[in-house]
PDB file of N, CA and C in Angstrom:
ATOM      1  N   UNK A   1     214.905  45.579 -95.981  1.00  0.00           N
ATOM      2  CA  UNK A   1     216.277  45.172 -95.783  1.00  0.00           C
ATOM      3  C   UNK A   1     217.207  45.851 -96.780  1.00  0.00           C
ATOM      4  N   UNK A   2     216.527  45.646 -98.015  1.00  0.00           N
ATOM      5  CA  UNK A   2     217.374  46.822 -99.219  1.00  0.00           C
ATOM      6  C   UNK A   2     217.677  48.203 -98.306  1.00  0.00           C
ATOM      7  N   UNK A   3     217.026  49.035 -98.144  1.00  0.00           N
ATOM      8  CA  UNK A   3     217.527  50.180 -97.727  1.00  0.00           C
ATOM      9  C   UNK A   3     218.407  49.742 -96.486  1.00  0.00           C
ATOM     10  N   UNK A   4     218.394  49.348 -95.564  1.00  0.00           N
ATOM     11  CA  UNK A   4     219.346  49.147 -94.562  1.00  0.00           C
ATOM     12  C   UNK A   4     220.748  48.542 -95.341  1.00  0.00           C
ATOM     13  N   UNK A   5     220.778  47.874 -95.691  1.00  0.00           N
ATOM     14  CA  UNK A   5     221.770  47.088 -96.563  1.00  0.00           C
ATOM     15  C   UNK A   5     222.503  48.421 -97.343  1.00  0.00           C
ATOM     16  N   UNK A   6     221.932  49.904 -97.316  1.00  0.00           N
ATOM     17  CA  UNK A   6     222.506  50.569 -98.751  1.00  0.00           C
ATOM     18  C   UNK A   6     223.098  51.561 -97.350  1.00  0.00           C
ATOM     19  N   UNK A   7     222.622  51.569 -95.615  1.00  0.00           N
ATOM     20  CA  UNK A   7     223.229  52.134 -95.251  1.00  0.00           C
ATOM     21  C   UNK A   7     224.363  51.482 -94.683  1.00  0.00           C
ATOM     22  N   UNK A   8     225.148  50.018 -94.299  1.00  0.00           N
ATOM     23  CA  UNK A   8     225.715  49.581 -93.852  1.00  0.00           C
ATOM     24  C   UNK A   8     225.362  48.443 -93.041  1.00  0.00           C
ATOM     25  N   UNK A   9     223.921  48.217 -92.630  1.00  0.00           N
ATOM     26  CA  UNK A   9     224.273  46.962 -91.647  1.00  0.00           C
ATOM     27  C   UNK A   9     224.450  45.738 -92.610  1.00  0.00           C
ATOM     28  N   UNK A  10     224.887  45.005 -91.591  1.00  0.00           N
ATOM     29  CA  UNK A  10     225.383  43.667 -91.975  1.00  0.00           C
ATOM     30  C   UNK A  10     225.187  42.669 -91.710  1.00  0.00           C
ATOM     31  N   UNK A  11     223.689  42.719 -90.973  1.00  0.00           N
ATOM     32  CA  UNK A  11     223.391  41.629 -90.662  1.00  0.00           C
ATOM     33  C   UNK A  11     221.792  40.991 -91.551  1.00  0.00           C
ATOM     34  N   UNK A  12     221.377  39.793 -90.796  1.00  0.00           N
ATOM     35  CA  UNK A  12     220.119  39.324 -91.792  1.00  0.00           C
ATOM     36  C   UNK A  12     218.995  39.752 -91.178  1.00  0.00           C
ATOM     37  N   UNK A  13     218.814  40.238 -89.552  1.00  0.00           N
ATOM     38  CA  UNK A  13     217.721  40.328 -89.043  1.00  0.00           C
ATOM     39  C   UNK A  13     217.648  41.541 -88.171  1.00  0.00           C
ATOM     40  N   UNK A  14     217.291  42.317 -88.890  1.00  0.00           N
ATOM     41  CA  UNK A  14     217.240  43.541 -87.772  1.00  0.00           C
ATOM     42  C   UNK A  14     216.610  43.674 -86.428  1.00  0.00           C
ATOM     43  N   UNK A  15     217.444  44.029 -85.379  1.00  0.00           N
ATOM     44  CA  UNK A  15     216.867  43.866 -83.939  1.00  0.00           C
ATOM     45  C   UNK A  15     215.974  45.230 -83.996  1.00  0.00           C
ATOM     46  N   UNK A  16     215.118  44.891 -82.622  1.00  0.00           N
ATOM     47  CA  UNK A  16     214.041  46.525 -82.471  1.00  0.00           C
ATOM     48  C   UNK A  16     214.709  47.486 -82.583  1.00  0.00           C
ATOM     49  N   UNK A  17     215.798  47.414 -81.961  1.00  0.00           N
ATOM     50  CA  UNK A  17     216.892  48.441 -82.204  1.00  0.00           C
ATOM     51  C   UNK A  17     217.336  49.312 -83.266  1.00  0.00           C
ATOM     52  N   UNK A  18     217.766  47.953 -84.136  1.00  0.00           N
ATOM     53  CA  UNK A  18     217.781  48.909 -85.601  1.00  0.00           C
ATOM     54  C   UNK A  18     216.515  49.616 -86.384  1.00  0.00           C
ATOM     55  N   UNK A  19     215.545  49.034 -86.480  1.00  0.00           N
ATOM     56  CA  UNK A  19     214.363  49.164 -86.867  1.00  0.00           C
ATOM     57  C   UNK A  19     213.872  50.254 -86.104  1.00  0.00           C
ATOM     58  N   UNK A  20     213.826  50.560 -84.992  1.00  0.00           N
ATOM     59  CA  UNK A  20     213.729  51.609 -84.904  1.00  0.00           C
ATOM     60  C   UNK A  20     214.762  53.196 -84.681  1.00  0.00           C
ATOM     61  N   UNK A  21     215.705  52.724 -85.036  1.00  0.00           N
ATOM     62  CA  UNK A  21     216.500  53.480 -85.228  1.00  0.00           C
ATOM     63  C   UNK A  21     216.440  53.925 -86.670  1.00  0.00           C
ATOM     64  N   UNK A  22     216.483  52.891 -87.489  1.00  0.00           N
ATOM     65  CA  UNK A  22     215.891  53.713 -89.054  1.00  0.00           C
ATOM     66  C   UNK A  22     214.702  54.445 -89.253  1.00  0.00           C
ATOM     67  N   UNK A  23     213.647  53.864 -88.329  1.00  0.00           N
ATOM     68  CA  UNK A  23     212.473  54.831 -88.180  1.00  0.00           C
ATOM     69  C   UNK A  23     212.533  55.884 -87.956  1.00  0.00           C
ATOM     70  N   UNK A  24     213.738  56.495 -86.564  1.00  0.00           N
ATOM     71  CA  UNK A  24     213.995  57.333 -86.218  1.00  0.00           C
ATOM     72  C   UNK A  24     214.497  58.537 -87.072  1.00  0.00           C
ATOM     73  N   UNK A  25     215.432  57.834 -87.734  1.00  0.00           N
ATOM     74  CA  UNK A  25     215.980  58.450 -88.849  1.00  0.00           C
ATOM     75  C   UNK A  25     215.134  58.818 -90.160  1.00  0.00           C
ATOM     76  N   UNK A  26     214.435  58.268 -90.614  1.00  0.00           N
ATOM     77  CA  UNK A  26     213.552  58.162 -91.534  1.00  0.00           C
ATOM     78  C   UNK A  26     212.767  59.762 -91.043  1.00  0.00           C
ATOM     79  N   UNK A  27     212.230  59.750 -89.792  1.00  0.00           N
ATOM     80  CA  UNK A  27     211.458  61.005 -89.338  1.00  0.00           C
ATOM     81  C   UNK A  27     212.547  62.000 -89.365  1.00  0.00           C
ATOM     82  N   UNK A  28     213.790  62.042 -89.418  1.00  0.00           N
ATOM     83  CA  UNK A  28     214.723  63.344 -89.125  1.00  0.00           C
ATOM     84  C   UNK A  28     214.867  63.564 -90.583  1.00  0.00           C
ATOM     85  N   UNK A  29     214.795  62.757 -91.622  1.00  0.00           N
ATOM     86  CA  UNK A  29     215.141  62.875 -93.458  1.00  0.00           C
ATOM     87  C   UNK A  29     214.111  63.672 -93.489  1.00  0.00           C
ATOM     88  N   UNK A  30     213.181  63.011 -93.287  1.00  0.00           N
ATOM     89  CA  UNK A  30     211.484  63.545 -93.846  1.00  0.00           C
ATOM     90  C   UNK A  30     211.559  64.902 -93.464  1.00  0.00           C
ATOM     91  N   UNK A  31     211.828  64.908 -92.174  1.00  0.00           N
ATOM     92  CA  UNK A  31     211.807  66.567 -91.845  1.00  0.00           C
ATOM     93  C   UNK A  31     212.593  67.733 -92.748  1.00  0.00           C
ATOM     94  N   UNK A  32     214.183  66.863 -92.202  1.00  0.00           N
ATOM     95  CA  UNK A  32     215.022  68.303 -93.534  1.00  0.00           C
ATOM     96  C   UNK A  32     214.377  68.315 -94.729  1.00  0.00           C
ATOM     97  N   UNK A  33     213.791  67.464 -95.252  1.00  0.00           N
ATOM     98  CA  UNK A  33     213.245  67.315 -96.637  1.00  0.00           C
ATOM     99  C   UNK A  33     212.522  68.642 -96.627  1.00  0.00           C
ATOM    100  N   UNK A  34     211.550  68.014 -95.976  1.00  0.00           N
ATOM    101  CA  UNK A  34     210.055  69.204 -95.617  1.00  0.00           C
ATOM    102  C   UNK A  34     210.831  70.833 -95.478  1.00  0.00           C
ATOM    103  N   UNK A  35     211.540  70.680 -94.908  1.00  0.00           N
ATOM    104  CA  UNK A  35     211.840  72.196 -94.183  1.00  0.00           C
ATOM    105  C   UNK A  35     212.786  72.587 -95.520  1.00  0.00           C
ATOM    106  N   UNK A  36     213.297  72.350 -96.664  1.00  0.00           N
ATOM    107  CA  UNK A  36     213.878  72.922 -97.873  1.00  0.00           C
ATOM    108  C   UNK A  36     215.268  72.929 -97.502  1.00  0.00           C
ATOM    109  N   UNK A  37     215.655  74.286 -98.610  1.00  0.00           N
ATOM    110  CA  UNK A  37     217.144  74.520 -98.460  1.00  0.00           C
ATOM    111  C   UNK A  37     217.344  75.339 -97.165  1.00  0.00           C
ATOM    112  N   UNK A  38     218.278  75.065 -96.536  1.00  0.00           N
ATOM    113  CA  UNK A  38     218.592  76.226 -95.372  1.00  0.00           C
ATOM    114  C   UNK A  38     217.879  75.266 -94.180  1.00  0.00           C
ATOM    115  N   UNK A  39     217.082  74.837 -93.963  1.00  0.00           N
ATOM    116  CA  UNK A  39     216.911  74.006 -92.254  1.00  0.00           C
ATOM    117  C   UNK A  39     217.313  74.927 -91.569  1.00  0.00           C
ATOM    118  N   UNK A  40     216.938  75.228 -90.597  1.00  0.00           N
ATOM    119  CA  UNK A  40     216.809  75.247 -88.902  1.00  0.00           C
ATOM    120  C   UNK A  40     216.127  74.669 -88.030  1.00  0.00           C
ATOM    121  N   UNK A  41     216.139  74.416 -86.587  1.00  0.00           N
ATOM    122  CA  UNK A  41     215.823  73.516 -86.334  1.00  0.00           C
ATOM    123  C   UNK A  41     214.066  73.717 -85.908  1.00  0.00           C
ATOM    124  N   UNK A  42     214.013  75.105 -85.744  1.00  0.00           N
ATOM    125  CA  UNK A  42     212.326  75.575 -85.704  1.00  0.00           C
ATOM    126  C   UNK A  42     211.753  75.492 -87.251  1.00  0.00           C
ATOM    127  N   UNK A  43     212.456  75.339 -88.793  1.00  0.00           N
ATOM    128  CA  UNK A  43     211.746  75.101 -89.455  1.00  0.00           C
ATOM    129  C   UNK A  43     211.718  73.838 -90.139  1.00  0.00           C
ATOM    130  N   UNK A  44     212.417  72.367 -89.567  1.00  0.00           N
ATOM    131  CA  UNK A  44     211.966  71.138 -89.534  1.00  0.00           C
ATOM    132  C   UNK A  44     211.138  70.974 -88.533  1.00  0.00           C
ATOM    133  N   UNK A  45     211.030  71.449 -87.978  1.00  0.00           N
ATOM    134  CA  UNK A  45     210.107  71.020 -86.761  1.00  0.00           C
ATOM    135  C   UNK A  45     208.793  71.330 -87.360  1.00  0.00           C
ATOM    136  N   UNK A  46     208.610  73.007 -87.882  1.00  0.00           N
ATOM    137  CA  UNK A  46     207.426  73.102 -88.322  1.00  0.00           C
ATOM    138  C   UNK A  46     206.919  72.494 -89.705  1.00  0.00           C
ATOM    139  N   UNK A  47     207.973  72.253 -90.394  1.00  0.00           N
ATOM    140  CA  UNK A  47     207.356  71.723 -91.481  1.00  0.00           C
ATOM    141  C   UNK A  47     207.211  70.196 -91.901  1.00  0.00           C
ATOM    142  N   UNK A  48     208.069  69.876 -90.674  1.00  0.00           N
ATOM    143  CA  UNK A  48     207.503  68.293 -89.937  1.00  0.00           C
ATOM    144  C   UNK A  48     205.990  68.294 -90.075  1.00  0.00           C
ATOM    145  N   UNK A  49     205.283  69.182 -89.099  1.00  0.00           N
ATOM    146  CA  UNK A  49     204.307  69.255 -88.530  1.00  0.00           C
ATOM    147  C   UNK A  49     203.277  69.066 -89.617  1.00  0.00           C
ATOM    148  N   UNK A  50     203.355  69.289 -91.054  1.00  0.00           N
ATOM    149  CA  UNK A  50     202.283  69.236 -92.123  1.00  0.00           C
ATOM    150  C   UNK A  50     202.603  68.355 -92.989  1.00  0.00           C
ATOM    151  N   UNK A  51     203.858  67.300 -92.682  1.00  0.00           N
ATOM    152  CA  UNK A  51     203.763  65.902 -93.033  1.00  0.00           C
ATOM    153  C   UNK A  51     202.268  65.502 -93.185  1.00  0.00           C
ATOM    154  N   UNK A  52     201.655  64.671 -93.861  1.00  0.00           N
ATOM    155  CA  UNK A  52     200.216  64.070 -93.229  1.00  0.00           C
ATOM    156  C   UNK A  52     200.462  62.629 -94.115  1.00  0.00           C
ATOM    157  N   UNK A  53     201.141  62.197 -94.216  1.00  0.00           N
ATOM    158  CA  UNK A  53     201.330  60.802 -94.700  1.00  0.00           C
ATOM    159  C   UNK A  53     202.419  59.998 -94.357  1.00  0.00           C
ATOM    160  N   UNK A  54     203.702  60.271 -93.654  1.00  0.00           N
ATOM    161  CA  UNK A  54     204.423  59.346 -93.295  1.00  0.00           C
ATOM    162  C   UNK A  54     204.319  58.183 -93.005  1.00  0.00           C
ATOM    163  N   UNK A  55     205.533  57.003 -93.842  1.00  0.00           N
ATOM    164  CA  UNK A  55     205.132  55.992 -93.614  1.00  0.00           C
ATOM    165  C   UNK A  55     206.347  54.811 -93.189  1.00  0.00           C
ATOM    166  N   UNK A  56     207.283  55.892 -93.025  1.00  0.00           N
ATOM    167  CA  UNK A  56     208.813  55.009 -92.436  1.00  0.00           C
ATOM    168  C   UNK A  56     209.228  54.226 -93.856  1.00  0.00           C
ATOM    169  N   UNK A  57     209.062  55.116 -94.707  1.00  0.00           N
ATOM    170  CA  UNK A  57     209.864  54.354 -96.026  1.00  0.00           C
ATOM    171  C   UNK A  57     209.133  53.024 -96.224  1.00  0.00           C
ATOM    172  N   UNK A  58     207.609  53.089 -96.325  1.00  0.00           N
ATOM    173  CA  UNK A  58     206.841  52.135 -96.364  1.00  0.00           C
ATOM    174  C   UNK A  58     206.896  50.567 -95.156  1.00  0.00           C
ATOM    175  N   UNK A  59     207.336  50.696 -93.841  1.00  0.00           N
ATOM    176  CA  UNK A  59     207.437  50.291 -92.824  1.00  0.00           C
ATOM    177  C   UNK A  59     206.022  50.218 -92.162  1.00  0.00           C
ATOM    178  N   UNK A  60     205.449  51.328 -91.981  1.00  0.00           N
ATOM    179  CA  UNK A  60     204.407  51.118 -91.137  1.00  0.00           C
ATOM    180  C   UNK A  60     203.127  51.049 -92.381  1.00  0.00           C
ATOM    181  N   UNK A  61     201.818  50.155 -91.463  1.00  0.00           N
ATOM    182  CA  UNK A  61     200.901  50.218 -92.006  1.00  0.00           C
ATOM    183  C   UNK A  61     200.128  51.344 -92.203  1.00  0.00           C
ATOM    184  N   UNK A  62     200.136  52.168 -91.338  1.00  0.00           N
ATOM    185  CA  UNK A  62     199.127  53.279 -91.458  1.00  0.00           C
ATOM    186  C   UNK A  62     200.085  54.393 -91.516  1.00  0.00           C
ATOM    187  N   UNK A  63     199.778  55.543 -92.124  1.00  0.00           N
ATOM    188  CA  UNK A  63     200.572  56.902 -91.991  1.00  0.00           C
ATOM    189  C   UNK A  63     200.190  57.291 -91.183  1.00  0.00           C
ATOM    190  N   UNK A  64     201.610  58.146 -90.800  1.00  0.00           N
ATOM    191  CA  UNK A  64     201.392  59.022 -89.513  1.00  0.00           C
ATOM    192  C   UNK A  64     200.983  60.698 -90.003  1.00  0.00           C
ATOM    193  N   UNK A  65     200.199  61.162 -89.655  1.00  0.00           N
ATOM    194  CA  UNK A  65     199.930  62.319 -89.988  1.00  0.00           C
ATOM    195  C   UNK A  65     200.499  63.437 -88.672  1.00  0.00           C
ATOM    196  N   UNK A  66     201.407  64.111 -88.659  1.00  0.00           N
ATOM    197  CA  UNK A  66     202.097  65.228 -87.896  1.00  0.00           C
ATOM    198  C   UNK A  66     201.943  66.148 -87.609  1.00  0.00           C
ATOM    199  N   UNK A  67     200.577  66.304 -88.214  1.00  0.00           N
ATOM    200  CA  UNK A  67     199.942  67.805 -87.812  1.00  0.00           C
ATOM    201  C   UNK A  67     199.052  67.451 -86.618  1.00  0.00           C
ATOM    202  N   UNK A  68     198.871  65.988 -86.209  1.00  0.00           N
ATOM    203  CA  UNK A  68     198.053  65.706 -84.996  1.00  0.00           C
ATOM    204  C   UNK A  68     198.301  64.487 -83.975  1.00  0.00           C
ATOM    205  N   UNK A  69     199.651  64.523 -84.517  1.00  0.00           N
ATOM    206  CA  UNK A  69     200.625  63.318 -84.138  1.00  0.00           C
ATOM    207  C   UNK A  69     200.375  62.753 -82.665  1.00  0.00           C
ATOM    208  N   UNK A  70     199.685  63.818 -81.729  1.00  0.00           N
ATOM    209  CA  UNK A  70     199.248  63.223 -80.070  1.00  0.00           C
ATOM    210  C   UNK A  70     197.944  63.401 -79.863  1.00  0.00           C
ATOM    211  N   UNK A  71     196.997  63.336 -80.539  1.00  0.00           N
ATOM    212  CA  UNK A  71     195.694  63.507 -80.485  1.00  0.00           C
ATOM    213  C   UNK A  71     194.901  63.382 -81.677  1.00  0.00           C
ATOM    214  N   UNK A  72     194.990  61.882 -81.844  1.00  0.00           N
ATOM    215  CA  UNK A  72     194.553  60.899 -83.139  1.00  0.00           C
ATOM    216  C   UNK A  72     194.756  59.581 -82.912  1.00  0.00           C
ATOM    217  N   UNK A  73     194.031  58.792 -83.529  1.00  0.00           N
ATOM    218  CA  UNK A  73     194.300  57.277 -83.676  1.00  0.00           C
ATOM    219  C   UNK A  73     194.860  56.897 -84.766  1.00  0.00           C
ATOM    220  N   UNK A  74     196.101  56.544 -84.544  1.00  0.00           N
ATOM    221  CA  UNK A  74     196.947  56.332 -85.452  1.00  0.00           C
ATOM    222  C   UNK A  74     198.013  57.212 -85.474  1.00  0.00           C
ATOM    223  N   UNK A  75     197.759  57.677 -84.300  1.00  0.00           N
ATOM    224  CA  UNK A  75     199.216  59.207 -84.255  1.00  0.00           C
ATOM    225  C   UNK A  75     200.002  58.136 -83.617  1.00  0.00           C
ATOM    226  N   UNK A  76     201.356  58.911 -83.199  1.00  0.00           N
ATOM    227  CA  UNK A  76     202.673  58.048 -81.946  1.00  0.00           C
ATOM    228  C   UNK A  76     201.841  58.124 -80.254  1.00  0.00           C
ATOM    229  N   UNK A  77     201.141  59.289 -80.224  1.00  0.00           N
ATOM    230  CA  UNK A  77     200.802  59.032 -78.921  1.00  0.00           C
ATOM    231  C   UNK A  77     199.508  58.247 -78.450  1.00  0.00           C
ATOM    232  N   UNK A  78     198.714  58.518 -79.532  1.00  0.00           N
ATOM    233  CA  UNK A  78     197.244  57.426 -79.693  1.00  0.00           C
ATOM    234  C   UNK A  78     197.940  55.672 -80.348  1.00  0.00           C
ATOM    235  N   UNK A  79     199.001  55.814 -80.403  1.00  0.00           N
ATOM    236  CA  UNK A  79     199.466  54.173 -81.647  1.00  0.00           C
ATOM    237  C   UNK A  79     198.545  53.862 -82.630  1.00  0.00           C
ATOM    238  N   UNK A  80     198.964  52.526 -83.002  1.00  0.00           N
ATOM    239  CA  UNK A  80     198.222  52.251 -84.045  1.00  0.00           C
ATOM    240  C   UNK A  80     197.224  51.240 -84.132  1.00  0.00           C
ATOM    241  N   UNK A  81     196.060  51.612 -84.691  1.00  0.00           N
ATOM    242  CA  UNK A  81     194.974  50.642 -85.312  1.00  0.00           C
ATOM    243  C   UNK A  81     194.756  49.261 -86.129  1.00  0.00           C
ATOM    244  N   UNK A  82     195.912  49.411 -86.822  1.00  0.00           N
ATOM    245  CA  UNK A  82     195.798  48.439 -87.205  1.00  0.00           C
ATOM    246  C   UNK A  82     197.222  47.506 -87.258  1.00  0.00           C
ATOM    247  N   UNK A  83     197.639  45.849 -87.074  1.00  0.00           N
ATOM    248  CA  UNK A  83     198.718  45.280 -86.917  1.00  0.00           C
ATOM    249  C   UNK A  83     198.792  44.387 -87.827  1.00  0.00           C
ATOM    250  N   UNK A  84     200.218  44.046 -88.436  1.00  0.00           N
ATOM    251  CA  UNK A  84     199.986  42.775 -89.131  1.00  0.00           C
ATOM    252  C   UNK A  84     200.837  41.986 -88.155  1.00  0.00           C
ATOM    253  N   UNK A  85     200.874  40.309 -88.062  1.00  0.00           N
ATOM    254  CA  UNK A  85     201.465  39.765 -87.007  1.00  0.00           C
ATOM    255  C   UNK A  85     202.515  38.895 -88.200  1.00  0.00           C
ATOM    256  N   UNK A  86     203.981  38.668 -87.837  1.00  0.00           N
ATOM    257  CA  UNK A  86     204.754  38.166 -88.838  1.00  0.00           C
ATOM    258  C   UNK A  86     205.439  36.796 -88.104  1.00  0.00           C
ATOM    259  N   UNK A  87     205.828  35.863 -88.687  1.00  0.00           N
ATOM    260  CA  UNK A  87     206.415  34.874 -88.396  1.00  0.00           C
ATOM    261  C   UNK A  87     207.614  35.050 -88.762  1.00  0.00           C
ATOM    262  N   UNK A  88     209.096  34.762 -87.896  1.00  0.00           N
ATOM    263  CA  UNK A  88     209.967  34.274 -88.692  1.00  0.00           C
ATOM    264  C   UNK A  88     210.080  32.495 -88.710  1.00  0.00           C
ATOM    265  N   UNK A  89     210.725  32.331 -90.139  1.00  0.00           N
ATOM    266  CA  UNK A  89     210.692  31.288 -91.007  1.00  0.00           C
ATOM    267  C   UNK A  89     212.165  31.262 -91.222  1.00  0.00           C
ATOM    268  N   UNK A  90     213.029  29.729 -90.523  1.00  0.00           N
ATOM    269  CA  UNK A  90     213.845  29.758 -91.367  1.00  0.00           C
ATOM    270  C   UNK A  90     215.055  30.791 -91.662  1.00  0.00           C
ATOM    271  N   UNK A  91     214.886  32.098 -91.012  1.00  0.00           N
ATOM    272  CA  UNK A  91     215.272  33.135 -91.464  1.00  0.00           C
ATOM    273  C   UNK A  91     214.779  34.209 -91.920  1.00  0.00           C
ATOM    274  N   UNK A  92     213.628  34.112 -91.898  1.00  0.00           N
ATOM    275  CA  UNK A  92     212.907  34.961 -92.993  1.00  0.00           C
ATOM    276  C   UNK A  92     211.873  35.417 -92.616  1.00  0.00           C
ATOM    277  N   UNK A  93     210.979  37.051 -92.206  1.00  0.00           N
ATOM    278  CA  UNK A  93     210.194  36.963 -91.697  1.00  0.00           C
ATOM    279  C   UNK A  93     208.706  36.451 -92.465  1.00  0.00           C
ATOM    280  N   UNK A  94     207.688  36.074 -92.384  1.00  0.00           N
ATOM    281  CA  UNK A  94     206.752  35.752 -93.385  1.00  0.00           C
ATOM    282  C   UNK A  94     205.340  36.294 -92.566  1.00  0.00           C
ATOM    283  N   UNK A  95     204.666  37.155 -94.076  1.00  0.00           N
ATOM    284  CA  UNK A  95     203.558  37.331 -93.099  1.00  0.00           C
ATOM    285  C   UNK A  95     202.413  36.405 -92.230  1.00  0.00           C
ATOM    286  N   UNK A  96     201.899  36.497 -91.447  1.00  0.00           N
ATOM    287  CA  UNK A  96     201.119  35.062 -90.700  1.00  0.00           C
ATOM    288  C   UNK A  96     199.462  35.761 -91.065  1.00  0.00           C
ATOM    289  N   UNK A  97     199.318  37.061 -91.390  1.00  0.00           N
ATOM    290  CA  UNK A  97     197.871  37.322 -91.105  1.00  0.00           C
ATOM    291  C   UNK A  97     197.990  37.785 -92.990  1.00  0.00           C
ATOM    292  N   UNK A  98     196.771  37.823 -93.604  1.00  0.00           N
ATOM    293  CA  UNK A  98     197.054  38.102 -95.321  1.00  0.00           C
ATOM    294  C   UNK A  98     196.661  39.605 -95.462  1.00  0.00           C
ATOM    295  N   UNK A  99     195.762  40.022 -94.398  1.00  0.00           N
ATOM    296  CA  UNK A  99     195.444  41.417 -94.381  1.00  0.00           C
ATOM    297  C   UNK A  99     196.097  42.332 -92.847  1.00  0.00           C
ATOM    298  N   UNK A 100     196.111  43.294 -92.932  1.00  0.00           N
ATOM    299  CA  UNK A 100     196.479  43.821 -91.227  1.00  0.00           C
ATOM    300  C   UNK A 100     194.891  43.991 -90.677  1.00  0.00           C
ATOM    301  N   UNK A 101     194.977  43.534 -89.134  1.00  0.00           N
ATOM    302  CA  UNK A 101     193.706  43.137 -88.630  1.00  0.00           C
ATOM    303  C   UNK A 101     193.779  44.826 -87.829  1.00  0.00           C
ATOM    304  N   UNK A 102     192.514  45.289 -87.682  1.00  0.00           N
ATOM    305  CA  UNK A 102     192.289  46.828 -87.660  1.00  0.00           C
ATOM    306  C   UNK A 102     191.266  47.014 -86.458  1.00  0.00           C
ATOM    307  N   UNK A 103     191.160  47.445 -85.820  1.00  0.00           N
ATOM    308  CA  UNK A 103     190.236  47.501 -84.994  1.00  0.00           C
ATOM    309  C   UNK A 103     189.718  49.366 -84.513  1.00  0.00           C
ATOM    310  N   UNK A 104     189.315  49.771 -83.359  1.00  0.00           N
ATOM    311  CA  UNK A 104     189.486  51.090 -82.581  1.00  0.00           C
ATOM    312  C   UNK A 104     189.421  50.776 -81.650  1.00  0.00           C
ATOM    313  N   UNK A 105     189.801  52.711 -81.759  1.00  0.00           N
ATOM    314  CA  UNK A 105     190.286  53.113 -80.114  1.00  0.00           C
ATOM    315  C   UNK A 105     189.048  52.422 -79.081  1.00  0.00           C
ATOM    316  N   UNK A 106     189.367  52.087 -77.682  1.00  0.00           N
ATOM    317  CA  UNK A 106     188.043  51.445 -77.020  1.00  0.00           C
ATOM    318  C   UNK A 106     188.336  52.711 -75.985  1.00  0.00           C
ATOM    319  N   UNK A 107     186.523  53.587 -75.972  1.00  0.00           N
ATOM    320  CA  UNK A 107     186.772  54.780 -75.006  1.00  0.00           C
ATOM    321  C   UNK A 107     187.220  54.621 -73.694  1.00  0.00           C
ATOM    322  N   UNK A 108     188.062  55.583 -73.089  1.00  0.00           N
ATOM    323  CA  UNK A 108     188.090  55.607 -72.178  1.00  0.00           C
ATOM    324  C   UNK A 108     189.347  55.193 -71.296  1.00  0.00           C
ATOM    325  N   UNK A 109     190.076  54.681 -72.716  1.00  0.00           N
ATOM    326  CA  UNK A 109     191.580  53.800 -72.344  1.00  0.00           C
ATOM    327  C   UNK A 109     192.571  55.118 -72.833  1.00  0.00           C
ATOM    328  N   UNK A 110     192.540  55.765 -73.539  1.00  0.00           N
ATOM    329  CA  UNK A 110     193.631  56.954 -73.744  1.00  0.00           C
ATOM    330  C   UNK A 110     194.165  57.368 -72.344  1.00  0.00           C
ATOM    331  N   UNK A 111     195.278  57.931 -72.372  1.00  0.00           N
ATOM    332  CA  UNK A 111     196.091  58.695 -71.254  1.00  0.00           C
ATOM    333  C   UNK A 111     196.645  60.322 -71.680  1.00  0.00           C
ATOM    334  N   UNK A 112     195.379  60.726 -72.043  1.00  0.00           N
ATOM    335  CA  UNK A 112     195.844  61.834 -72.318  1.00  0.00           C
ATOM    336  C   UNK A 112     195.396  62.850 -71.175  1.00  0.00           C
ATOM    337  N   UNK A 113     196.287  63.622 -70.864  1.00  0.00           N
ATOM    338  CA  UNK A 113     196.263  64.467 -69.661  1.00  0.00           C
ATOM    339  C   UNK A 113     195.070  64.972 -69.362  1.00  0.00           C
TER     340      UNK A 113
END
């Protein structure tokens, strides 16, 4: 909520919306980062690509690694392995599980072309 709060929203509970809209954003920082002084848009892209730890500004449980981002468990196109499940409280979200519960891929369920 700190970082959202330092870009402007104003509210107490971020919808999917926002949340993933900072995610979104979070992956376009990371990139110019990666790609140095000068950016273009073929060299965020590529130097996106050797990210291997992203983690949405400590948001997600598992890093995303970008060098295999659609053909991995735990990439965006495989999702993720492991979940934590949260309650809101009051206002407040609270975690409900004390560890994130982890499982695998079960063969045969991918949709990859």
């Amino acid at each position: 909520m700190v970082n959202l709060h330092r870009v402007g929203f104003k509210g107490d509970l971020p919808t999917f919306g926002v949340h993933t809209g900072y995610v979104a954003a979070s992956v376009v920082a990371c990139g110019l980062q990666a790609a140095g002084a000068n950016p273009t848009r073929q060299s965020v892209v590529a130097h996106l690509r050797k990210v291997t730890a992203f983690d949405a500004n400590g948001l997600q449980l598992e890093r995303t690694n970008f060098s295999n981002q659609f053909s991995a468990p735990g990439s965006f196109y495989f999702g993720s392995t492991c979940q934590n499940w949260v309650q809101l409280v009051h206002g407040t979200y609270r975690l409900d599980t004390p560890r994130p519960i982890c499982g695998k891929s079960i063969p045969g369920t991918n949709n990859l072309p």
